[in-house]
C-alpha atoms as a PDB file:
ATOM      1  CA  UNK A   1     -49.778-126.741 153.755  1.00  0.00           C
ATOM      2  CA  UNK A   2     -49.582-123.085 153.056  1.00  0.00           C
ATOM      3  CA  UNK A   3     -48.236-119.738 154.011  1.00  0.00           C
ATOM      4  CA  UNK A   4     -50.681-116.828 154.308  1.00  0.00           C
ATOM      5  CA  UNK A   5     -49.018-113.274 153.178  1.00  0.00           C
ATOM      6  CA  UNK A   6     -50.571-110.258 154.887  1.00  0.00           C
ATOM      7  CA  UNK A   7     -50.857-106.558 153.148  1.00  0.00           C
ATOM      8  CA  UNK A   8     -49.887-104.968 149.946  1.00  0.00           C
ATOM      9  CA  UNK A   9     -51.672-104.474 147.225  1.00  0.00           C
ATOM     10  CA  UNK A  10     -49.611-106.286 144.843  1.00  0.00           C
ATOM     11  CA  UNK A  11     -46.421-108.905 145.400  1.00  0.00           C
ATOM     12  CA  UNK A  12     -44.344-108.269 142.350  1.00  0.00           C
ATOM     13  CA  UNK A  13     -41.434-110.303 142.315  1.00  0.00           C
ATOM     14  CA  UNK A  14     -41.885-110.496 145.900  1.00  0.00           C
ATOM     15  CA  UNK A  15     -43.496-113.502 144.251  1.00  0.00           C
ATOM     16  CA  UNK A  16     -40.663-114.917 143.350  1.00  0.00           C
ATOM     17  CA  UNK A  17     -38.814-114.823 146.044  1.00  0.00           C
ATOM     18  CA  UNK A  18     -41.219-116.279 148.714  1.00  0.00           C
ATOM     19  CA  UNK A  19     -41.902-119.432 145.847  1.00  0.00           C
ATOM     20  CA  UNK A  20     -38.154-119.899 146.062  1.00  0.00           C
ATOM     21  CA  UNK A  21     -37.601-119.618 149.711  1.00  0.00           C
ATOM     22  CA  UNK A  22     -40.802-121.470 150.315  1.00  0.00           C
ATOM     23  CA  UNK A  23     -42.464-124.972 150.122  1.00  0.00           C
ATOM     24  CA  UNK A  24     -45.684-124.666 150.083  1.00  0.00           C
ATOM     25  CA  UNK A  25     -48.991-122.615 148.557  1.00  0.00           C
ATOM     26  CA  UNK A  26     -49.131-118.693 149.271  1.00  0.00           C
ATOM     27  CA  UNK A  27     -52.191-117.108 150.195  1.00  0.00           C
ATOM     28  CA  UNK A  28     -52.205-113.715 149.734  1.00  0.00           C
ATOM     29  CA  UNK A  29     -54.527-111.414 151.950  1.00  0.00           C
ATOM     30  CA  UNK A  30     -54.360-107.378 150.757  1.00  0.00           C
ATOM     31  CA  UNK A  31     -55.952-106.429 153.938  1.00  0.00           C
ATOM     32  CA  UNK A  32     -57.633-103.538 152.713  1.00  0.00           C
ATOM     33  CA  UNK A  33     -60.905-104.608 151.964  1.00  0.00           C
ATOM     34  CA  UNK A  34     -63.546-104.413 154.357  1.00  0.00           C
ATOM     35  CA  UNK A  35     -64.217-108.241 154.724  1.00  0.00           C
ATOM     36  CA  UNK A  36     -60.115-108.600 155.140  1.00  0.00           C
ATOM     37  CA  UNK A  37     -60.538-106.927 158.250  1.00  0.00           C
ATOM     38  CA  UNK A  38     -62.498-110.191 159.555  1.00  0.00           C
ATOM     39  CA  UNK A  39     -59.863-112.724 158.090  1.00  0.00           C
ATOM     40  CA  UNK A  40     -59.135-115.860 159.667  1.00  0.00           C
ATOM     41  CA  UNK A  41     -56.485-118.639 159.200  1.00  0.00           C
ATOM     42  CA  UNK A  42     -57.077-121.502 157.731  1.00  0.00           C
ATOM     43  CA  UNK A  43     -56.124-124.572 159.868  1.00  0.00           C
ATOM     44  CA  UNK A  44     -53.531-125.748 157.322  1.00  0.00           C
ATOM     45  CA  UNK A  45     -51.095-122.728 157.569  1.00  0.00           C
ATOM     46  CA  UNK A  46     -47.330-122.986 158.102  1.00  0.00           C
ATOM     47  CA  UNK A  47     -46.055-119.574 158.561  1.00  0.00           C
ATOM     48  CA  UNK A  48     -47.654-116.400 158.352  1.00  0.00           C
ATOM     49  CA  UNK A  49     -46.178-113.261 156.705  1.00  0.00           C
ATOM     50  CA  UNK A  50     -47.265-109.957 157.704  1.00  0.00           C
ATOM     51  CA  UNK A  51     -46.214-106.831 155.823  1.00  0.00           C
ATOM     52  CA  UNK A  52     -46.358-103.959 158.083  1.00  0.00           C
ATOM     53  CA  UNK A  53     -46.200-100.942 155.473  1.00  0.00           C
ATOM     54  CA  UNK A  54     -49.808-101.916 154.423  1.00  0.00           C
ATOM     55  CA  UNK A  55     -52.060-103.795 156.671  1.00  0.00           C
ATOM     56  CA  UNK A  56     -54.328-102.240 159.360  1.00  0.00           C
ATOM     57  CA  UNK A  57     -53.606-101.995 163.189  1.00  0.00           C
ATOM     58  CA  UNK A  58     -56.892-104.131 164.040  1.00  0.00           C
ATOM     59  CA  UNK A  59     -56.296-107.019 161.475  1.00  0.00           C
ATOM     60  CA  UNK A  60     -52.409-107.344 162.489  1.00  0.00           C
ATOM     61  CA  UNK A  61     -53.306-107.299 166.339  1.00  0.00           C
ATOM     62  CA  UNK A  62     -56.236-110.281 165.209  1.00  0.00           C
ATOM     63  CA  UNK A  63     -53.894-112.472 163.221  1.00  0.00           C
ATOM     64  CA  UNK A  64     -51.162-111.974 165.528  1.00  0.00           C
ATOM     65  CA  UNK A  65     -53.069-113.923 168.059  1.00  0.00           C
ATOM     66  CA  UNK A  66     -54.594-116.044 165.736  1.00  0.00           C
ATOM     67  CA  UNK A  67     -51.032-117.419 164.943  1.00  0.00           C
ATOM     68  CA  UNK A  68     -50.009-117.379 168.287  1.00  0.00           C
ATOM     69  CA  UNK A  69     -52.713-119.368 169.649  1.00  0.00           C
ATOM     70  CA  UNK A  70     -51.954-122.104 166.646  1.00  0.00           C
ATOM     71  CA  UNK A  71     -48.201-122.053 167.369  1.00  0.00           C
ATOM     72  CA  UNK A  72     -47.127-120.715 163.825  1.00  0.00           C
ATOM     73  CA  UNK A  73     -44.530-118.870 162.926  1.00  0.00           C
ATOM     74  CA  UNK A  74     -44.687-115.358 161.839  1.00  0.00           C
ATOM     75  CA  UNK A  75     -43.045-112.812 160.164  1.00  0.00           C
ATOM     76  CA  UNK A  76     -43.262-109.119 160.531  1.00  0.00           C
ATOM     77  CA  UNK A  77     -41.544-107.343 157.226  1.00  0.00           C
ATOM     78  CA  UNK A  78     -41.497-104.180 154.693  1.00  0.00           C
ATOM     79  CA  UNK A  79     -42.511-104.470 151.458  1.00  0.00           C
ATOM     80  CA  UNK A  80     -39.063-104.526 149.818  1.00  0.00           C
ATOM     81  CA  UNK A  81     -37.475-107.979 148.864  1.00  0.00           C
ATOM     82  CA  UNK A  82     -33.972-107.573 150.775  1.00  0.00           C
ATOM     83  CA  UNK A  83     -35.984-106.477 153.711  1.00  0.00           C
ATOM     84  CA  UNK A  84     -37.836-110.040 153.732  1.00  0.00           C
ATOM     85  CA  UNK A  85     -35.277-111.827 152.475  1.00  0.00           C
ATOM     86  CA  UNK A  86     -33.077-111.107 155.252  1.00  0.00           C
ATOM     87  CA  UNK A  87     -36.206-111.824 158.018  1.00  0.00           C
ATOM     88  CA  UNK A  88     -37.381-115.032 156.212  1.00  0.00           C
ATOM     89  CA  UNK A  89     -33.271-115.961 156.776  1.00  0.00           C
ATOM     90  CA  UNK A  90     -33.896-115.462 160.618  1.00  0.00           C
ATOM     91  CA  UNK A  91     -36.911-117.171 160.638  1.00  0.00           C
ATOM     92  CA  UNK A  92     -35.115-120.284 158.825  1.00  0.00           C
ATOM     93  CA  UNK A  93     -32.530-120.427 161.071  1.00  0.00           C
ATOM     94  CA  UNK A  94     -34.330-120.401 163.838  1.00  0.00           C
ATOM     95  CA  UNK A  95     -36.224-122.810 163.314  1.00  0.00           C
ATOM     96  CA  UNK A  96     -33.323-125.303 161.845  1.00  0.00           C
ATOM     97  CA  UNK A  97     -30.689-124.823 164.874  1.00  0.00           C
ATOM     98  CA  UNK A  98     -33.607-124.760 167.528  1.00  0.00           C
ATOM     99  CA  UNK A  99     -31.630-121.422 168.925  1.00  0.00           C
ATOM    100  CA  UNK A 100     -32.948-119.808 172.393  1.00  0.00           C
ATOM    101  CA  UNK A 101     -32.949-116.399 170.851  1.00  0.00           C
ATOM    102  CA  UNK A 102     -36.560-114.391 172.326  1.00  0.00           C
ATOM    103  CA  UNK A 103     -37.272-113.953 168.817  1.00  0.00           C
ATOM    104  CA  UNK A 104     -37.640-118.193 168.765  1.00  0.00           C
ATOM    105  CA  UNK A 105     -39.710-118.132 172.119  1.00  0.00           C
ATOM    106  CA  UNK A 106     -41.797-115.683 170.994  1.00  0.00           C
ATOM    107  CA  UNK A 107     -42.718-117.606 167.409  1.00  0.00           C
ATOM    108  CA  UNK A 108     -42.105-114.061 166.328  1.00  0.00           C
ATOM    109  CA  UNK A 109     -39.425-112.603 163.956  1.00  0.00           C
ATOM    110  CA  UNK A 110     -38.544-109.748 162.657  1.00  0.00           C
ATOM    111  CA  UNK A 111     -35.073-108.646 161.460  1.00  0.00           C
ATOM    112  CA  UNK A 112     -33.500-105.738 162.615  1.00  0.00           C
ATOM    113  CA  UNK A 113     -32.008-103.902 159.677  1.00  0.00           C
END
């Protein structure tokens, strides 16, 4: 099982912190190149995170629904470690304490910072 990252260029020790937070294999999708823009999931994928400083409008909207339709979670951050740290929290316990917050219903988080 992995989790697909969405946008930026380069992680840095955004790295880090999503191997620590995370089990599983990270997948990293820039987003910028032209054959990005037709990126799929693969069918093994356990949470998707999207940064929205640098991915484009057409690719976010297509793997929004992508994850949707599968049921996976996903996560829409900035590029700056507290910034995901704090979402990838939400996410967590979400999923954990089974809460009826929309963000749960929706399979969609994002923190509001």
């Amino acid at each position: 099982m992995a989790y697909v990252v969405i946008g930026a260029d380069r992680l840095g020790n955004i790295n880090t912190l999503l191997e620590e937070k995370l089990d599983g294999k990270l997948i990293h999708v820039s987003g910028r190149k032209k054959k990005d823009q037709n990126y799929s999931l693969p069918q093994l994928v356990k949470g998707v995170i999207v940064f929205t400083d640098y991915i484009n409008h057409n690719l976010a909207k297509r793997v929004k629904a992508d994850a949707k339709k599968r049921n996976v979670p996903i996560v829409f951050a900035k590029r700056s470690v507290s910034h995901l740290e704090c979402t990838l929290e939400q996410m967590m316990a979400c999923q954990q304490e089974g809460c009826d917050h929309p963000c749960a219903r929706n399979r969609s988080f994002q923190a509001t910072v």
